[in-house]
N, C-alpha and C. Protein backbone atom coordinates (compact mmCIF):
# COMPACT_ATOMS: atom_id res chain seq x y z
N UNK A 1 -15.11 -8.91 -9.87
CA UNK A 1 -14.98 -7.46 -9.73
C UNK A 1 -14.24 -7.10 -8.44
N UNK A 2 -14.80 -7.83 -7.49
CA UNK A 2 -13.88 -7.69 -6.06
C UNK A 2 -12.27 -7.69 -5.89
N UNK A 3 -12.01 -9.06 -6.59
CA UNK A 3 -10.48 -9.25 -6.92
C UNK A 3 -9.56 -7.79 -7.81
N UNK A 4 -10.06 -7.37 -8.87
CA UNK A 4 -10.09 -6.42 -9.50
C UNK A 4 -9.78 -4.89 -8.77
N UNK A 5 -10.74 -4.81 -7.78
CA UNK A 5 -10.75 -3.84 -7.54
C UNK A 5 -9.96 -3.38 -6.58
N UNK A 6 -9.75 -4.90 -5.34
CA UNK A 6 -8.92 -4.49 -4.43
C UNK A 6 -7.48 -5.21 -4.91
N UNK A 7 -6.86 -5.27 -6.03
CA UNK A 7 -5.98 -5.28 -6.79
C UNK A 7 -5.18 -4.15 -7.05
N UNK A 8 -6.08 -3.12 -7.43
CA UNK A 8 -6.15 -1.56 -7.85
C UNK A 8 -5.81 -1.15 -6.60
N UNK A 9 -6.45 -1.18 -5.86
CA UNK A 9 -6.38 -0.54 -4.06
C UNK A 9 -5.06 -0.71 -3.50
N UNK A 10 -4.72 -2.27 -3.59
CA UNK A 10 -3.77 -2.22 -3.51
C UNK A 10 -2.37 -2.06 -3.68
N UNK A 11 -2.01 -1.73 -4.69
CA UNK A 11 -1.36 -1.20 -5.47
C UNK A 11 -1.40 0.54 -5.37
N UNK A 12 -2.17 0.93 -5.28
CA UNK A 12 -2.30 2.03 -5.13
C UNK A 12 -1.73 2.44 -3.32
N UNK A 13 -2.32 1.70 -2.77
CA UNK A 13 -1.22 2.13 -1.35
C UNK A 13 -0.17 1.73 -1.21
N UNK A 14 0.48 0.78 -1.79
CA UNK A 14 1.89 0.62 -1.95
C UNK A 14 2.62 1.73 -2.54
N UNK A 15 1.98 2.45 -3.71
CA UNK A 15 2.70 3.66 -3.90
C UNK A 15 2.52 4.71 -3.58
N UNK A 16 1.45 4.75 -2.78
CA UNK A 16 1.06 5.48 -1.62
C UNK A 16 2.15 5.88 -0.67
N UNK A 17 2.72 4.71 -0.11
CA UNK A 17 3.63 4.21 0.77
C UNK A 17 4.89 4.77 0.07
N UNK A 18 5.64 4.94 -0.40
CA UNK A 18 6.82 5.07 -1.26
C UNK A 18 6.67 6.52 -1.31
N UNK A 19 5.15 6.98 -1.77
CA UNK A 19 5.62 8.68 -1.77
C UNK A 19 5.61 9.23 -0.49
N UNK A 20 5.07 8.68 0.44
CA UNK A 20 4.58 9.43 2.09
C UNK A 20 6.54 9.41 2.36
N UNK A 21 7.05 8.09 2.54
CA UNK A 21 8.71 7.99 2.69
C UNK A 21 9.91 8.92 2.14
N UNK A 22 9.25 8.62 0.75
CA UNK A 22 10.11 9.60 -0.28
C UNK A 22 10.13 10.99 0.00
N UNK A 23 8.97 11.38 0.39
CA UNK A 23 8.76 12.87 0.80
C UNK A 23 9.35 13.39 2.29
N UNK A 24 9.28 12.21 3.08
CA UNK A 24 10.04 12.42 4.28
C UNK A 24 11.81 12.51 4.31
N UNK A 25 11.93 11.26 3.41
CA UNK A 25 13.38 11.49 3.20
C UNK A 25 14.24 12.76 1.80
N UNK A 26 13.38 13.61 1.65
CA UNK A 26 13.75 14.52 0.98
C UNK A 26 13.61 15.68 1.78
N UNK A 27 12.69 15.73 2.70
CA UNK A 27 12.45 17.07 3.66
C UNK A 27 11.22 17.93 3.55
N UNK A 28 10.28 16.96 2.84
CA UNK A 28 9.25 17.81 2.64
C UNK A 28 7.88 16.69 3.45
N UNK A 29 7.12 17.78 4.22
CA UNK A 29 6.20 17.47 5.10
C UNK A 29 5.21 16.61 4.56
N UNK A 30 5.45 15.03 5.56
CA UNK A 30 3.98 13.96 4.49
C UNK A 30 2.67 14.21 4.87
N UNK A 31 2.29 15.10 5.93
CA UNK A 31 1.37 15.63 5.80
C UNK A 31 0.55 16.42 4.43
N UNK A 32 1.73 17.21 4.31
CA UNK A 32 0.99 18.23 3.22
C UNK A 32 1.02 17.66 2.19
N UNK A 33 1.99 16.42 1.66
CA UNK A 33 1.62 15.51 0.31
C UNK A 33 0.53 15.00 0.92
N UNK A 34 0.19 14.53 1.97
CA UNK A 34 -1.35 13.80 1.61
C UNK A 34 -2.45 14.88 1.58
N UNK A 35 -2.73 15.87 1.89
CA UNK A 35 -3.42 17.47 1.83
C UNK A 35 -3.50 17.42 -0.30
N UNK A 36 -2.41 17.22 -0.39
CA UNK A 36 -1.81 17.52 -2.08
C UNK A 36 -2.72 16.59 -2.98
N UNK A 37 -2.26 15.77 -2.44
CA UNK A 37 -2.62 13.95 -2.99
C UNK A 37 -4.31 14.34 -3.05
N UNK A 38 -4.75 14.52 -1.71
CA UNK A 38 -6.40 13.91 -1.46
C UNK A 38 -7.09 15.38 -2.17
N UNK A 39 -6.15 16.38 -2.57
CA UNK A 39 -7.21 17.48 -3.90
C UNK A 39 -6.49 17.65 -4.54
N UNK A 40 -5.91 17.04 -5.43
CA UNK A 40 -5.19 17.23 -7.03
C UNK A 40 -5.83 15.72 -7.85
N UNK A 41 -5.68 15.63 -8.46
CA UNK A 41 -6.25 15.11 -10.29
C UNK A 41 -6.34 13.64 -9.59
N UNK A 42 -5.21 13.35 -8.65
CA UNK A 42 -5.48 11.98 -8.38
C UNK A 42 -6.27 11.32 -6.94
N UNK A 43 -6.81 12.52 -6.42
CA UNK A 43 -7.29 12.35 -5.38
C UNK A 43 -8.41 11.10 -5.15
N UNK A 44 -8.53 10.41 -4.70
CA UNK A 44 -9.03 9.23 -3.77
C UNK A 44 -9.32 9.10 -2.40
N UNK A 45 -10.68 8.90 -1.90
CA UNK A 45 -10.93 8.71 -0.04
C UNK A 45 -9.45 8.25 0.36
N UNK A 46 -9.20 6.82 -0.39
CA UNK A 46 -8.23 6.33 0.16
C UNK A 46 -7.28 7.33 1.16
N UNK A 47 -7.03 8.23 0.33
CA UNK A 47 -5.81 8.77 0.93
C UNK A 47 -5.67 9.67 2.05
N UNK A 48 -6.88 10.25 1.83
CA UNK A 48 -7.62 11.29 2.79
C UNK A 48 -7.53 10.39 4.38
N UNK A 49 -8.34 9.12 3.64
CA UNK A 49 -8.81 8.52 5.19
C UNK A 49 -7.52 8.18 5.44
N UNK A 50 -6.73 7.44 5.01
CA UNK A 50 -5.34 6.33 5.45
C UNK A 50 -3.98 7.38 6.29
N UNK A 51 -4.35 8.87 4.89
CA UNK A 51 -3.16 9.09 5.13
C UNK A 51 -2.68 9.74 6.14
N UNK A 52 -3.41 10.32 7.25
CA UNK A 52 -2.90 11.13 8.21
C UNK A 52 -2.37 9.99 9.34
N UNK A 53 -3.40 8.84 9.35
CA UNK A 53 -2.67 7.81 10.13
C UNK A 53 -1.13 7.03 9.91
N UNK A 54 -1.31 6.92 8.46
CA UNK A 54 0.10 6.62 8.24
C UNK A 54 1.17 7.30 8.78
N UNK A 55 1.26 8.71 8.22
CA UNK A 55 1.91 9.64 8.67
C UNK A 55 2.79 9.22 10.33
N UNK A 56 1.58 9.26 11.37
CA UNK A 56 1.63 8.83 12.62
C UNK A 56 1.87 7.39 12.91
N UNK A 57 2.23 6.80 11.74
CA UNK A 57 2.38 5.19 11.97
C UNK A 57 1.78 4.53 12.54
N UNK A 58 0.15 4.78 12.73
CA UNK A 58 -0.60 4.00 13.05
C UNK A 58 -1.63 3.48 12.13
N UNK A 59 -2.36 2.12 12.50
CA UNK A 59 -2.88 1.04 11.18
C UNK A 59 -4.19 0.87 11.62
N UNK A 60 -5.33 1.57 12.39
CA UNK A 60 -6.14 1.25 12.76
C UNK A 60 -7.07 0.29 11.99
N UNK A 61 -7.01 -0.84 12.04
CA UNK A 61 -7.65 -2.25 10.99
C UNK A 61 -9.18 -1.64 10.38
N UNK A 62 -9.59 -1.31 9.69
CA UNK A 62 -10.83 -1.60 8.60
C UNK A 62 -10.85 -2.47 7.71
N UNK A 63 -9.59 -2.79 7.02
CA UNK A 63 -9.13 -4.06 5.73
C UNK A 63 -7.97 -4.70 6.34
N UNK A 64 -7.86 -5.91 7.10
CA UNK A 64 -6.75 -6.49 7.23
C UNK A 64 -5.90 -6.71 6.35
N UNK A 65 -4.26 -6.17 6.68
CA UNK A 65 -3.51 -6.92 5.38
C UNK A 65 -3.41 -7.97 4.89
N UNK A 66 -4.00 -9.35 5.80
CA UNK A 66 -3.75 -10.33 5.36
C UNK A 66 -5.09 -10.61 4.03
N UNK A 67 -5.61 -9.89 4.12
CA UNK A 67 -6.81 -9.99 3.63
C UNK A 67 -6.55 -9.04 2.17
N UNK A 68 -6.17 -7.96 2.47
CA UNK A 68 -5.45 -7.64 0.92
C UNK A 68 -4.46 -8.43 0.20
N UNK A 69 -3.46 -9.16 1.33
CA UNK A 69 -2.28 -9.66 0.59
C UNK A 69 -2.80 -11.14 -0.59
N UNK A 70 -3.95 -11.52 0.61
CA UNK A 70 -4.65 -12.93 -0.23
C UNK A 70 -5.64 -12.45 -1.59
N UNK A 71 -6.57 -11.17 -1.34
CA UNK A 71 -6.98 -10.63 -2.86
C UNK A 71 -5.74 -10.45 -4.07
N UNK A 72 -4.59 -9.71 -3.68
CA UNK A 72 -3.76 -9.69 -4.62
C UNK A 72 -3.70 -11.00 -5.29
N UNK A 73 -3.32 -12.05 -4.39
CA UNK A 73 -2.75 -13.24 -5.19
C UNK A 73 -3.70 -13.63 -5.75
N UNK A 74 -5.21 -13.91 -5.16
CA UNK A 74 -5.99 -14.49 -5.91
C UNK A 74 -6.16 -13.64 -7.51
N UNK A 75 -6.17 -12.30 -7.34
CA UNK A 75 -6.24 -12.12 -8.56
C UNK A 75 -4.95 -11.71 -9.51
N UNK A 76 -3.90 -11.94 -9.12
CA UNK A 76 -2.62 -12.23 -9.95
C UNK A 76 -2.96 -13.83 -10.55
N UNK A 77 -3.52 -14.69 -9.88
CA UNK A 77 -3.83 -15.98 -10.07
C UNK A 77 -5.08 -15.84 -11.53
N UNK A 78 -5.95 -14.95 -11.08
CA UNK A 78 -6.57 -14.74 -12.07
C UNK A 78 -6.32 -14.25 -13.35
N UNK A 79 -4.99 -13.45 -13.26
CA UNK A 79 -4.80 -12.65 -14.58
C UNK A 79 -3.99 -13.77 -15.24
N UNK A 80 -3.50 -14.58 -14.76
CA UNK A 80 -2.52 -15.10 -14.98
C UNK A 80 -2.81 -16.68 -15.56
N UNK A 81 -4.54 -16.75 -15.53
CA UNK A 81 -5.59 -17.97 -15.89
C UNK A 81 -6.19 -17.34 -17.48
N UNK A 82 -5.99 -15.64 -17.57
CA UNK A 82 -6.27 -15.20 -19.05
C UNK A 82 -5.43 -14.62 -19.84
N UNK A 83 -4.09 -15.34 -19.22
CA UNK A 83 -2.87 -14.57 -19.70
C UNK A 83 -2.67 -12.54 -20.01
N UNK A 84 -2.79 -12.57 -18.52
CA UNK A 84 -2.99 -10.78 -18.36
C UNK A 84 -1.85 -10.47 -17.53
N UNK A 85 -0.72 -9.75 -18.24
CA UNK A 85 0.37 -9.45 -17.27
C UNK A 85 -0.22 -8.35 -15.95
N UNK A 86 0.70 -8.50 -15.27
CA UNK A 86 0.50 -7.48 -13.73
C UNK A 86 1.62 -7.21 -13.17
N UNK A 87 2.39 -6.91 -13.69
CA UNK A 87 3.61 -6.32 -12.85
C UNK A 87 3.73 -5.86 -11.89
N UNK A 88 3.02 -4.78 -11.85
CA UNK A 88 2.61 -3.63 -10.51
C UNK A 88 1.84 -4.51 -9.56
N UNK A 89 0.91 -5.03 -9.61
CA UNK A 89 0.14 -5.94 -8.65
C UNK A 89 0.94 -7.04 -8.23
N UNK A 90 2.20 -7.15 -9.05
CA UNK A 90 2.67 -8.75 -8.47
C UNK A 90 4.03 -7.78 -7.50
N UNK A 91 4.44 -6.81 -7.84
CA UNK A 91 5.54 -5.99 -6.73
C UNK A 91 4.81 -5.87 -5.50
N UNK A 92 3.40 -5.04 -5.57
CA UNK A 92 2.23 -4.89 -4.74
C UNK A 92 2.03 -6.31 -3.48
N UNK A 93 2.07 -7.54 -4.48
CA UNK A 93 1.90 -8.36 -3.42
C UNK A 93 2.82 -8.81 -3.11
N UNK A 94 4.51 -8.72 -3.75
CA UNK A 94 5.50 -9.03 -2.99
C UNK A 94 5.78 -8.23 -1.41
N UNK A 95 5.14 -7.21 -1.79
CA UNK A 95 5.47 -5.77 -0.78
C UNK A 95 4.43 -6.49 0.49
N UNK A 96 3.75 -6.94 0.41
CA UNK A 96 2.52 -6.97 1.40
C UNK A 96 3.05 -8.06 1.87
N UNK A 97 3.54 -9.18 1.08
CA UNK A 97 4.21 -10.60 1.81
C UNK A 97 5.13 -10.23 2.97
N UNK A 98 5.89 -9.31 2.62
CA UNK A 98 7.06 -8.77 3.45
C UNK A 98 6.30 -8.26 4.68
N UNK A 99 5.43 -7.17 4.49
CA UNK A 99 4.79 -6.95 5.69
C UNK A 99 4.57 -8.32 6.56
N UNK A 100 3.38 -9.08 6.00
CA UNK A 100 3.04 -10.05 6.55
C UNK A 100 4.12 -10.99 7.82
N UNK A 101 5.52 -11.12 6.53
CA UNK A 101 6.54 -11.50 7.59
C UNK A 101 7.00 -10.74 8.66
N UNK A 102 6.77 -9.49 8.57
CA UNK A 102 6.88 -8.70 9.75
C UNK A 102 5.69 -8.59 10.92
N UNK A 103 4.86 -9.52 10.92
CA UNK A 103 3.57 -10.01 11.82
C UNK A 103 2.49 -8.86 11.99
N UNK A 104 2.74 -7.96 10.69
CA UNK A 104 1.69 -7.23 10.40
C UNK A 104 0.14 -7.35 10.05
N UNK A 105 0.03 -8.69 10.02
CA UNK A 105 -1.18 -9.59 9.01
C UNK A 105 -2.48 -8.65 9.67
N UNK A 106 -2.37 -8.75 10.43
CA UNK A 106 -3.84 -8.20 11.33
C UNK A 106 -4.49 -6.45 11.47
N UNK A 107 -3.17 -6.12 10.87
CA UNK A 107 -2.86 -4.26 11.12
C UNK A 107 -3.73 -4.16 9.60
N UNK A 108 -4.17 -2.89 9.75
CA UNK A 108 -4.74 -1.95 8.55
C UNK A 108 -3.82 -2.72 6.98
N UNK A 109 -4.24 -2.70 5.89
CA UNK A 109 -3.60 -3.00 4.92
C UNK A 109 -2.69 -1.58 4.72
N UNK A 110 -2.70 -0.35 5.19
CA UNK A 110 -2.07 0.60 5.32
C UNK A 110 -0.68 0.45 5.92
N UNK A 111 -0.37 -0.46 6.68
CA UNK A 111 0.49 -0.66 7.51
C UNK A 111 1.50 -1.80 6.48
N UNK A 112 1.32 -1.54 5.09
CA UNK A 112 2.32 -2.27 4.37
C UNK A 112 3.80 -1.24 4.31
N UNK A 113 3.49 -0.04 4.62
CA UNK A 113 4.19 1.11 4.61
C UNK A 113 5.38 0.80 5.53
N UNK A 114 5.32 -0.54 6.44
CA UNK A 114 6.12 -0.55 7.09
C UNK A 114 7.71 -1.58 6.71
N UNK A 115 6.72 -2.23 5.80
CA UNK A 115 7.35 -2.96 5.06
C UNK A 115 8.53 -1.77 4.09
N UNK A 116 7.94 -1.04 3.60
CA UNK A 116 8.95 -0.20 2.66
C UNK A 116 9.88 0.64 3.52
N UNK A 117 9.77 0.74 4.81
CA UNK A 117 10.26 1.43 6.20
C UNK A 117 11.32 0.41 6.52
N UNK A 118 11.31 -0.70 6.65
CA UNK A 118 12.28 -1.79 6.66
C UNK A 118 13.28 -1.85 5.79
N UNK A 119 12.87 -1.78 4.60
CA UNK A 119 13.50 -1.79 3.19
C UNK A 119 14.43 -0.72 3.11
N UNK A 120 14.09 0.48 3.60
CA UNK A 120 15.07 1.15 3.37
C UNK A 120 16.11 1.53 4.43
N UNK A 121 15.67 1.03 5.92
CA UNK A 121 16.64 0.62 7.07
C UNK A 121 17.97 -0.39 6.25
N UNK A 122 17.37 -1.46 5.63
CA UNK A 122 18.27 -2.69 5.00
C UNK A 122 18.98 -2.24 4.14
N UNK A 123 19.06 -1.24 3.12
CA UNK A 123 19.93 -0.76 2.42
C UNK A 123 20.62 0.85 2.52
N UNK A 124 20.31 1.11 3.93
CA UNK A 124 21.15 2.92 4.29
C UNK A 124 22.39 2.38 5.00
């Protein structure tokens, strides 16, 4: 259930991550998408708690990334022992590897955001 769940989690702040960016690079305040986010249909603590720090680019550790990046795999490993595709979870943990190489391992699993911050330095 653990693997499972922080599978979901994770994945879910990766696209977390993509809309906080997306919204910046269009001109609209990532504050008020996370205000949006944490009371509309899809609202989650997650976002409430993570997202004002993100915003401010800071990762204050509660879940190390290295510690999400290793749940992902273990349970891509798992889906992949009952023949269960994961697409999204296997982008999810490509995204977090990248962090990792950026010596993020120890920062908030929030701080994968920086990874997608890189990504789009590499192709502007």
């Amino acid at each position: 259930m653990k693997l499972v769940v922080n599978m979901i989690m994770g994945s879910m702040m990766a696209s977390f991550s993509e809309g906080i960016l997306l919204s910046k690079k269009v001109g609209l305040d990532p504050s008020v998408l996370v205000e949006v986010v944490s009371q509309g249909a899809i609202s989650a603590p997650m976002y409430s708690l993570k997202g004002p720090s993100m915003v401010k680019s800071q990762y204050p550790t509660a879940f190390p990334l290295k510690h999400q990046q290793k749940d992902l795999r273990l349970a891509l490993g798992l889906a992949e022992s009952v023949s269960q595709s994961t697409p999204i979870a296997a982008a999810a943990n490509e995204l977090y590897k990248v962090a990792k190489s950026y010596g993020l391992s120890d920062e908030d699993f929030s701080a994968v955001i920086e990874a997608l911050k890189a990504k789009s330095q590499d192709t502007a």
